[in-house]
C-alpha atoms as a PDB file:
ATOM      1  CA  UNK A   1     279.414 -49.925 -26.452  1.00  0.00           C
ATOM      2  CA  UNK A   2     276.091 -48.307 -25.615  1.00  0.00           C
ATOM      3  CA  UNK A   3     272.367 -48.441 -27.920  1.00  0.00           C
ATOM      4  CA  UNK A   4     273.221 -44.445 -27.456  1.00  0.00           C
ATOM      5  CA  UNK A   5     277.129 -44.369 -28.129  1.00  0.00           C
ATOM      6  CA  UNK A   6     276.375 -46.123 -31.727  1.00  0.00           C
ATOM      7  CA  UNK A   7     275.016 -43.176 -33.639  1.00  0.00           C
ATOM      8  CA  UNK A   8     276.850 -40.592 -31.443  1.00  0.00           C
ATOM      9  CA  UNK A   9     279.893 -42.332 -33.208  1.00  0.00           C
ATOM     10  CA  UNK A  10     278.326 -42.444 -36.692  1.00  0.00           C
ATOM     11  CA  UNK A  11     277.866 -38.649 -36.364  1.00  0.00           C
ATOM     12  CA  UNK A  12     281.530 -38.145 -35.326  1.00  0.00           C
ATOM     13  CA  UNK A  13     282.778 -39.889 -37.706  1.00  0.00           C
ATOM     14  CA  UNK A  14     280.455 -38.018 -40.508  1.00  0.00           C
ATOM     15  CA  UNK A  15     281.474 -34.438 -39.280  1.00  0.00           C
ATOM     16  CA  UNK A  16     285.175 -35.811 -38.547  1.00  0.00           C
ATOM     17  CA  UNK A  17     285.581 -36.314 -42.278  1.00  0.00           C
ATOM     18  CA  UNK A  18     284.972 -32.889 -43.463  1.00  0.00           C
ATOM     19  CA  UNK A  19     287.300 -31.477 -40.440  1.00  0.00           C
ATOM     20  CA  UNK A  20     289.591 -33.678 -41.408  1.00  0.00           C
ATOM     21  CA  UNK A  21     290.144 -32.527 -44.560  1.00  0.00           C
ATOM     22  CA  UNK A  22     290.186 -29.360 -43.775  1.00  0.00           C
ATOM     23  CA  UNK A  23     292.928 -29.725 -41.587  1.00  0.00           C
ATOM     24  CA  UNK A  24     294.974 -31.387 -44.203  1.00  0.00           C
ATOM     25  CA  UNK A  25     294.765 -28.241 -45.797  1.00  0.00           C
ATOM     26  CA  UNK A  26     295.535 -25.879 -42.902  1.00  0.00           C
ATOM     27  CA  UNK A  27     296.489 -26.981 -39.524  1.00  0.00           C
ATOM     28  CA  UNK A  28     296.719 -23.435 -37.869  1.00  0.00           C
ATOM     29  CA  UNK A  29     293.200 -22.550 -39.243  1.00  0.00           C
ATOM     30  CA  UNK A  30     292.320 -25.267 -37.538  1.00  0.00           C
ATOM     31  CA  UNK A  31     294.403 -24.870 -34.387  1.00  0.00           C
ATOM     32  CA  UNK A  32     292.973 -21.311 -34.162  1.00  0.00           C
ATOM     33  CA  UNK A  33     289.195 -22.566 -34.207  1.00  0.00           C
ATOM     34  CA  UNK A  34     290.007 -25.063 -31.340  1.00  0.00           C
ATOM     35  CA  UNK A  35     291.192 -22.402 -29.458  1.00  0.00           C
ATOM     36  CA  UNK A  36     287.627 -20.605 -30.134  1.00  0.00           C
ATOM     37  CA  UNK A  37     285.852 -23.256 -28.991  1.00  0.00           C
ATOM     38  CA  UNK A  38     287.128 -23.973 -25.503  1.00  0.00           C
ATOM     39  CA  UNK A  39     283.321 -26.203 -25.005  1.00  0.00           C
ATOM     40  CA  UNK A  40     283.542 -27.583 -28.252  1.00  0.00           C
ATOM     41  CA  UNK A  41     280.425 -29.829 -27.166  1.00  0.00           C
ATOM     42  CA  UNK A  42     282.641 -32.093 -25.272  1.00  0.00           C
ATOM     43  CA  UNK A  43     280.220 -34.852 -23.313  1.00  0.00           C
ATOM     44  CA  UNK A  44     281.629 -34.893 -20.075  1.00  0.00           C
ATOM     45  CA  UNK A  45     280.378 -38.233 -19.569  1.00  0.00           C
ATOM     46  CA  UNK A  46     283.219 -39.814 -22.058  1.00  0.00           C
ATOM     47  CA  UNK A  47     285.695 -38.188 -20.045  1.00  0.00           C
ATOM     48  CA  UNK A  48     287.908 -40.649 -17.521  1.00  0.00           C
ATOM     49  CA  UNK A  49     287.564 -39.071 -14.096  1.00  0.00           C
ATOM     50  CA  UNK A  50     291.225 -40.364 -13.167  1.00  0.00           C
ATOM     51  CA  UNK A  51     292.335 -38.093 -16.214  1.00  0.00           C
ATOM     52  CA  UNK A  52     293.850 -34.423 -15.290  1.00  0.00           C
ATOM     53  CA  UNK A  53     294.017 -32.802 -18.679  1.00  0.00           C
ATOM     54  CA  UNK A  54     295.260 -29.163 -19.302  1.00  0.00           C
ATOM     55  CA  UNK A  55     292.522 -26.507 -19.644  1.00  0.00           C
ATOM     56  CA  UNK A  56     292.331 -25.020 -23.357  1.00  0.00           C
ATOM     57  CA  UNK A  57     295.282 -22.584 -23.730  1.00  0.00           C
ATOM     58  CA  UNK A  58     294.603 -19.236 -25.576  1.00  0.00           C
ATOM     59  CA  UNK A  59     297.403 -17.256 -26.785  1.00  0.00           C
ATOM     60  CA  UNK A  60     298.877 -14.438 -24.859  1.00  0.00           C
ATOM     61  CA  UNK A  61     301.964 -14.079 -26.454  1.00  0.00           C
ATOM     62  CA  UNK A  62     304.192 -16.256 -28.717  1.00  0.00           C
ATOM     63  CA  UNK A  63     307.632 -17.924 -28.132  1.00  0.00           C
ATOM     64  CA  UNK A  64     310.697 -16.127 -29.450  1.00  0.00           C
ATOM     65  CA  UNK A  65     314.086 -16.792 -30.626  1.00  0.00           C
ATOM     66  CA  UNK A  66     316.928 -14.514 -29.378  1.00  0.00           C
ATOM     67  CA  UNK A  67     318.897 -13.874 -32.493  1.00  0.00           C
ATOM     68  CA  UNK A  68     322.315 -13.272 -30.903  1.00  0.00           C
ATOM     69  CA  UNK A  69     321.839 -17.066 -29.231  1.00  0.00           C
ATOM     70  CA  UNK A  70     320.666 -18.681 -32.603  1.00  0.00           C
ATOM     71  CA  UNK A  71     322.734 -20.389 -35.131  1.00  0.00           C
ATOM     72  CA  UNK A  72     320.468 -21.157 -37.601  1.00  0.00           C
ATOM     73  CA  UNK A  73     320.660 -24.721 -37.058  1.00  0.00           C
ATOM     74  CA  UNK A  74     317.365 -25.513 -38.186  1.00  0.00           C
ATOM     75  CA  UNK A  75     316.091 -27.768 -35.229  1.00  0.00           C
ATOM     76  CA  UNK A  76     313.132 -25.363 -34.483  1.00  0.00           C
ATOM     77  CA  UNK A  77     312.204 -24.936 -38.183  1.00  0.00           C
ATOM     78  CA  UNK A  78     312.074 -29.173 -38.965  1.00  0.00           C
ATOM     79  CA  UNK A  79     310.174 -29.660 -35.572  1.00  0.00           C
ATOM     80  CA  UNK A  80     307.461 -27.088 -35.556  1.00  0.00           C
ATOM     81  CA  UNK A  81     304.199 -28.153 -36.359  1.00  0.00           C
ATOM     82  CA  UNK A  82     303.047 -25.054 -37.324  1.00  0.00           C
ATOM     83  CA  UNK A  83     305.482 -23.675 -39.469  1.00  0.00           C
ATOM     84  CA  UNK A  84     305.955 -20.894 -37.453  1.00  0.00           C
ATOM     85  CA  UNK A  85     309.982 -21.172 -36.844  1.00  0.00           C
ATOM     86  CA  UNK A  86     311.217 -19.792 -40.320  1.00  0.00           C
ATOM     87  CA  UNK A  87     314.804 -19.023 -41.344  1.00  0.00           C
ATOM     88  CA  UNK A  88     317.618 -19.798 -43.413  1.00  0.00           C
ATOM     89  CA  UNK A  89     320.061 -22.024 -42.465  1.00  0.00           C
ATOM     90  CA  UNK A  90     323.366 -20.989 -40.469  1.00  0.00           C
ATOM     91  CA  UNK A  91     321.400 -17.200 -40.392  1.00  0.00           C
ATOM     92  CA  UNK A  92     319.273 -16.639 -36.964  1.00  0.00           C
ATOM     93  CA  UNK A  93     316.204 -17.951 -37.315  1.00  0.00           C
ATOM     94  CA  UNK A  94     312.812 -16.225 -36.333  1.00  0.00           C
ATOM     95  CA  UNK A  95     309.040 -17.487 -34.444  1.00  0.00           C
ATOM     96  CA  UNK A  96     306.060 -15.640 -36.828  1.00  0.00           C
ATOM     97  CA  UNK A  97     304.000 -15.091 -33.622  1.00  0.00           C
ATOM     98  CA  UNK A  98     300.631 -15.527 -35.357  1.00  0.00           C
ATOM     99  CA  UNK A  99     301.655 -18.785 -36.596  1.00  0.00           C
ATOM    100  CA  UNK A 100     303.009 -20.263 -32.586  1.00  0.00           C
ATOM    101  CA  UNK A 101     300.991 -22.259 -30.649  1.00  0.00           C
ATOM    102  CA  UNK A 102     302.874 -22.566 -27.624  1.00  0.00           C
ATOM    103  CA  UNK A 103     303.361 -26.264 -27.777  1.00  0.00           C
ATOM    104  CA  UNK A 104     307.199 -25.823 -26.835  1.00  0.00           C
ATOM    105  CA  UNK A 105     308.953 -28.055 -29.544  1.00  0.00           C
ATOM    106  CA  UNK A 106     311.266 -25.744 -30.407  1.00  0.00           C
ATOM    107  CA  UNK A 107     312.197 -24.449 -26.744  1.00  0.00           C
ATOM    108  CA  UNK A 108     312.866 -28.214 -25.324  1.00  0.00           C
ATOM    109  CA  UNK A 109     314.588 -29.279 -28.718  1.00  0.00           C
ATOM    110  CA  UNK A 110     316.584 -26.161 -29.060  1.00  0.00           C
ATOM    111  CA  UNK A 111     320.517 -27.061 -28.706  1.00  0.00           C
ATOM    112  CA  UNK A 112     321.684 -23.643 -28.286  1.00  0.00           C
ATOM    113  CA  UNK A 113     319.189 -22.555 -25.726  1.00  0.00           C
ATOM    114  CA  UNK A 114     318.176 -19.868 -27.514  1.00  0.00           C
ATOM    115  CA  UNK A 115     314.343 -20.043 -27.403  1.00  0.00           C
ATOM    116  CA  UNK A 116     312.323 -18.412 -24.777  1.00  0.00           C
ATOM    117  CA  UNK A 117     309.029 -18.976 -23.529  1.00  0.00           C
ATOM    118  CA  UNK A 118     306.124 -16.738 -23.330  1.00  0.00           C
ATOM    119  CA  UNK A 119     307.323 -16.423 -19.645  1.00  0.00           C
ATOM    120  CA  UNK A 120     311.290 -15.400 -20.592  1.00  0.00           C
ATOM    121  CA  UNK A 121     312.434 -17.878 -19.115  1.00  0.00           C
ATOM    122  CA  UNK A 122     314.612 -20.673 -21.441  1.00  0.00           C
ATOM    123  CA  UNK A 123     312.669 -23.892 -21.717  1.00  0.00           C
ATOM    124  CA  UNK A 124     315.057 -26.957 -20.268  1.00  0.00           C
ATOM    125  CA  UNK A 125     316.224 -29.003 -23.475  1.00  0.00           C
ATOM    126  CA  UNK A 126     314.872 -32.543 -23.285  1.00  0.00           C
ATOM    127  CA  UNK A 127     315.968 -35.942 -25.118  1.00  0.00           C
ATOM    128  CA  UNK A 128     313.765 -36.399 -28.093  1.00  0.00           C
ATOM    129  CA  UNK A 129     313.079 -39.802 -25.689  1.00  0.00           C
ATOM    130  CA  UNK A 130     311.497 -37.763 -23.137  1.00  0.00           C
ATOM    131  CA  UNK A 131     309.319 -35.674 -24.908  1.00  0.00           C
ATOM    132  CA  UNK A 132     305.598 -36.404 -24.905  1.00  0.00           C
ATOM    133  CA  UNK A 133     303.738 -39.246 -26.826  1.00  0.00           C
ATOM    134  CA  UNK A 134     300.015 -39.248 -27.202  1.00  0.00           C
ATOM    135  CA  UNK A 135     298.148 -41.871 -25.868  1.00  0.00           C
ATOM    136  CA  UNK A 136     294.608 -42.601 -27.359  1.00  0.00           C
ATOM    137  CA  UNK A 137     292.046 -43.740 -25.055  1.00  0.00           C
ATOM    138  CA  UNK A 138     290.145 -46.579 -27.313  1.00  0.00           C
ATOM    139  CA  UNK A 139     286.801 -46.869 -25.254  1.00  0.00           C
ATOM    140  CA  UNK A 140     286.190 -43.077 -26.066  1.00  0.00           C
ATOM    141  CA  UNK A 141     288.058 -43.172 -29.410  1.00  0.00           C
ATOM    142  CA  UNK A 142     284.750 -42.532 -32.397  1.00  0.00           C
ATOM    143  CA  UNK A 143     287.016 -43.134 -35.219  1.00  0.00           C
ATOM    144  CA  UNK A 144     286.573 -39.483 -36.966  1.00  0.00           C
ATOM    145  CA  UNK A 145     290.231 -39.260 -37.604  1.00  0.00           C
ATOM    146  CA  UNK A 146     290.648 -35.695 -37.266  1.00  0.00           C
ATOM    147  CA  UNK A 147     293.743 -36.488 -35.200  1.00  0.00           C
ATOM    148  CA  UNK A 148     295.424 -38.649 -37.619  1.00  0.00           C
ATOM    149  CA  UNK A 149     294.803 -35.265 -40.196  1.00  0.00           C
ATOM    150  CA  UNK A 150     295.984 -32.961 -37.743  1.00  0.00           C
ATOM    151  CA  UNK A 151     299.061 -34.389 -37.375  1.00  0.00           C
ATOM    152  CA  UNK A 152     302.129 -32.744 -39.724  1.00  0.00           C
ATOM    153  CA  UNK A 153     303.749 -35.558 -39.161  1.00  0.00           C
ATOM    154  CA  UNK A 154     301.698 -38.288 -39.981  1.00  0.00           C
ATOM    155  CA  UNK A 155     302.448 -39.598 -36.698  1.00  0.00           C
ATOM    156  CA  UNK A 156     298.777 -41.333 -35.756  1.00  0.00           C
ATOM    157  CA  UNK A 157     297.393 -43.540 -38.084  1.00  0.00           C
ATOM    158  CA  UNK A 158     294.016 -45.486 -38.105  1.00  0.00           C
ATOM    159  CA  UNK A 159     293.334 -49.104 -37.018  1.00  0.00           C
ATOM    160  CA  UNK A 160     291.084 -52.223 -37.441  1.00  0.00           C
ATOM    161  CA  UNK A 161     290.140 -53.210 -33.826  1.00  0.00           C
ATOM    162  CA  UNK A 162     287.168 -55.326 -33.499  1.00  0.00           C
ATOM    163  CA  UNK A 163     285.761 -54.183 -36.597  1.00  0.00           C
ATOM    164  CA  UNK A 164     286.274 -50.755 -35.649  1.00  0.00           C
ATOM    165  CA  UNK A 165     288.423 -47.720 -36.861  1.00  0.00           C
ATOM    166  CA  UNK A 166     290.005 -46.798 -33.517  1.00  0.00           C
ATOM    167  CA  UNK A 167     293.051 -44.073 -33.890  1.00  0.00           C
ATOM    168  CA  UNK A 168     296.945 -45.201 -32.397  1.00  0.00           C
ATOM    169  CA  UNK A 169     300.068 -43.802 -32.829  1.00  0.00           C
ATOM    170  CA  UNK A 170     301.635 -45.324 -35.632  1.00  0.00           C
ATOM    171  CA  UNK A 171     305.416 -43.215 -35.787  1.00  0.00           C
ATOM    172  CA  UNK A 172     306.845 -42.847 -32.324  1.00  0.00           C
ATOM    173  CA  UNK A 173     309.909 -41.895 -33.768  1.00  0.00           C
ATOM    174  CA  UNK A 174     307.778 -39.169 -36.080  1.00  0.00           C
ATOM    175  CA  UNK A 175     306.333 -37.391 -33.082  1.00  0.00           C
ATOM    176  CA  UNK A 176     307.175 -34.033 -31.753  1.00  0.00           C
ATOM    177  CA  UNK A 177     304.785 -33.959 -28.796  1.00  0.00           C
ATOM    178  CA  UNK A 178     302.563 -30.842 -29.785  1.00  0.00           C
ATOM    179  CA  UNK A 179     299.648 -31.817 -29.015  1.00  0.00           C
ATOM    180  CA  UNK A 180     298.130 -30.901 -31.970  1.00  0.00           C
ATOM    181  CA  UNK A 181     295.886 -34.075 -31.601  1.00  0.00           C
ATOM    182  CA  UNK A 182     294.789 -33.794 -27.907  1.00  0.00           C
ATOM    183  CA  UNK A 183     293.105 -30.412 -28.811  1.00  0.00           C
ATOM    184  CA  UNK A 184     291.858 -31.615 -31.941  1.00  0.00           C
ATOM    185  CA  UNK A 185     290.185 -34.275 -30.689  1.00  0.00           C
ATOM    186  CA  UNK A 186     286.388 -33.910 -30.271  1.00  0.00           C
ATOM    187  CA  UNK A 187     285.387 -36.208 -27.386  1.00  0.00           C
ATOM    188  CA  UNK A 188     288.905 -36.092 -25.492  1.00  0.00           C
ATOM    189  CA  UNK A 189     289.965 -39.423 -26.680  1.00  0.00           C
ATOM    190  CA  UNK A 190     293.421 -38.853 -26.998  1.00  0.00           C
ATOM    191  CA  UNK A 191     295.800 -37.263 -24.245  1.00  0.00           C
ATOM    192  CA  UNK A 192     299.396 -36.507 -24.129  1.00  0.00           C
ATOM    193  CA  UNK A 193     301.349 -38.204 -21.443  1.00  0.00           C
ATOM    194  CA  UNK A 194     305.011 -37.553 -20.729  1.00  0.00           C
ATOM    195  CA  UNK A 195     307.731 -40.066 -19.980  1.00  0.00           C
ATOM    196  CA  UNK A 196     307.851 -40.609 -16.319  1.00  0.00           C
ATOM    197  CA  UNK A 197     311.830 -38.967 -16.188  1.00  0.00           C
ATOM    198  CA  UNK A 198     310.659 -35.994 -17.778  1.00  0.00           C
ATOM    199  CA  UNK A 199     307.786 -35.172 -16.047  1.00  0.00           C
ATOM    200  CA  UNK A 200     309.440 -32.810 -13.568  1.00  0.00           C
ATOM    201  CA  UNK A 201     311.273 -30.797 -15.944  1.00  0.00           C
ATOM    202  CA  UNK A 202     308.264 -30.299 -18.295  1.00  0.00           C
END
């Protein structure tokens, strides 16, 4: 690591705190200032070349649940990140469309099919096996641990690696894939990657 890097990653770290717990407190506050800040003082430098990442998303319009398709089984509701699936159970359920974020949990997870995508169209359901893991790039990683806050489902934890604190994902199982984490992330440390069987249906 660099003379420069060092207190580049002190200052992450400092600032990562605060945003940290702030998003503890509300994740789609947080979501919605990421998706203010499309430069968010990203150092292009730290970025892999070899690394095709989506450009920042801003919302056009929600994903919906057709109420004569849903049975109010809940799956949407448990997996959304956001809290933005809401309903009661066996009654069709509903997506608050200021709450949505796009990420497409509830459309690949849906059993019913009855989730559509900003599009129309009715996302392709998906194993829970192929859905999308984040993977966090350690070299880059500055330990600030706004990813491991992010998370609703405490999915990423932090770990001791060479005497660093160096983010990892900690509950596979845990993990929806919203990438809640990749956008979070202030240096672009941490990138979603899906399973190589799923990759043409995503």
């Amino acid at each position: 690591m660099c003379c420069v890097w060092g207190p580049l990653r002190a200052g992450f770290q400092t600032c990562g705190a605060g945003i940290a717990a702030s998003a503890r407190l509300d994740r789609t506050r947080v979501w919605s200032y990421i998706q203010s800040s499309p430069s968010h003082g990203h150092p292009e430098r730290m970025v892999h070349p070899h690394i095709s990442r989506q450009p920042w998303r801003r919302r056009v319009m929600a994903f919906r649940i057709v109420q004569e398709e849903c049975k109010g089984c809940q799956t949407c509701a448990r997996n959304c990140p956001t809290r933005a699936s809401v309903g009661v159970k066996k009654q069709p359920h509903a997506i608050d469309a200021s709450r949505c974020i796009e990420c497409g949990v509830c459309g690949r997870g849906c059993p019913y099919g009855a989730i559509r995508d900003p599009q129309g169209a009715t996302p392709p359901r998906l194993k829970k096996t192929e859905w999308p893991k984040p993977y966090v790039w350690k070299e880059d990683c500055v330990g600030c641990e706004i990813c491991a806050a992010v998370c609703p489902f405490q999915a990423l934890a932090m770990f001791d690696m060479d005497g660093e604190s160096i983010a990892g994902l900690a509950d596979p199982k845990a993990c929806v894939g919203c990438g809640l984490c990749e956008q979070a992330c202030p240096v672009k440390a941490t990138q979603l990657v899906w399973p190589e069987p799923a990759r043409q249906s995503a």
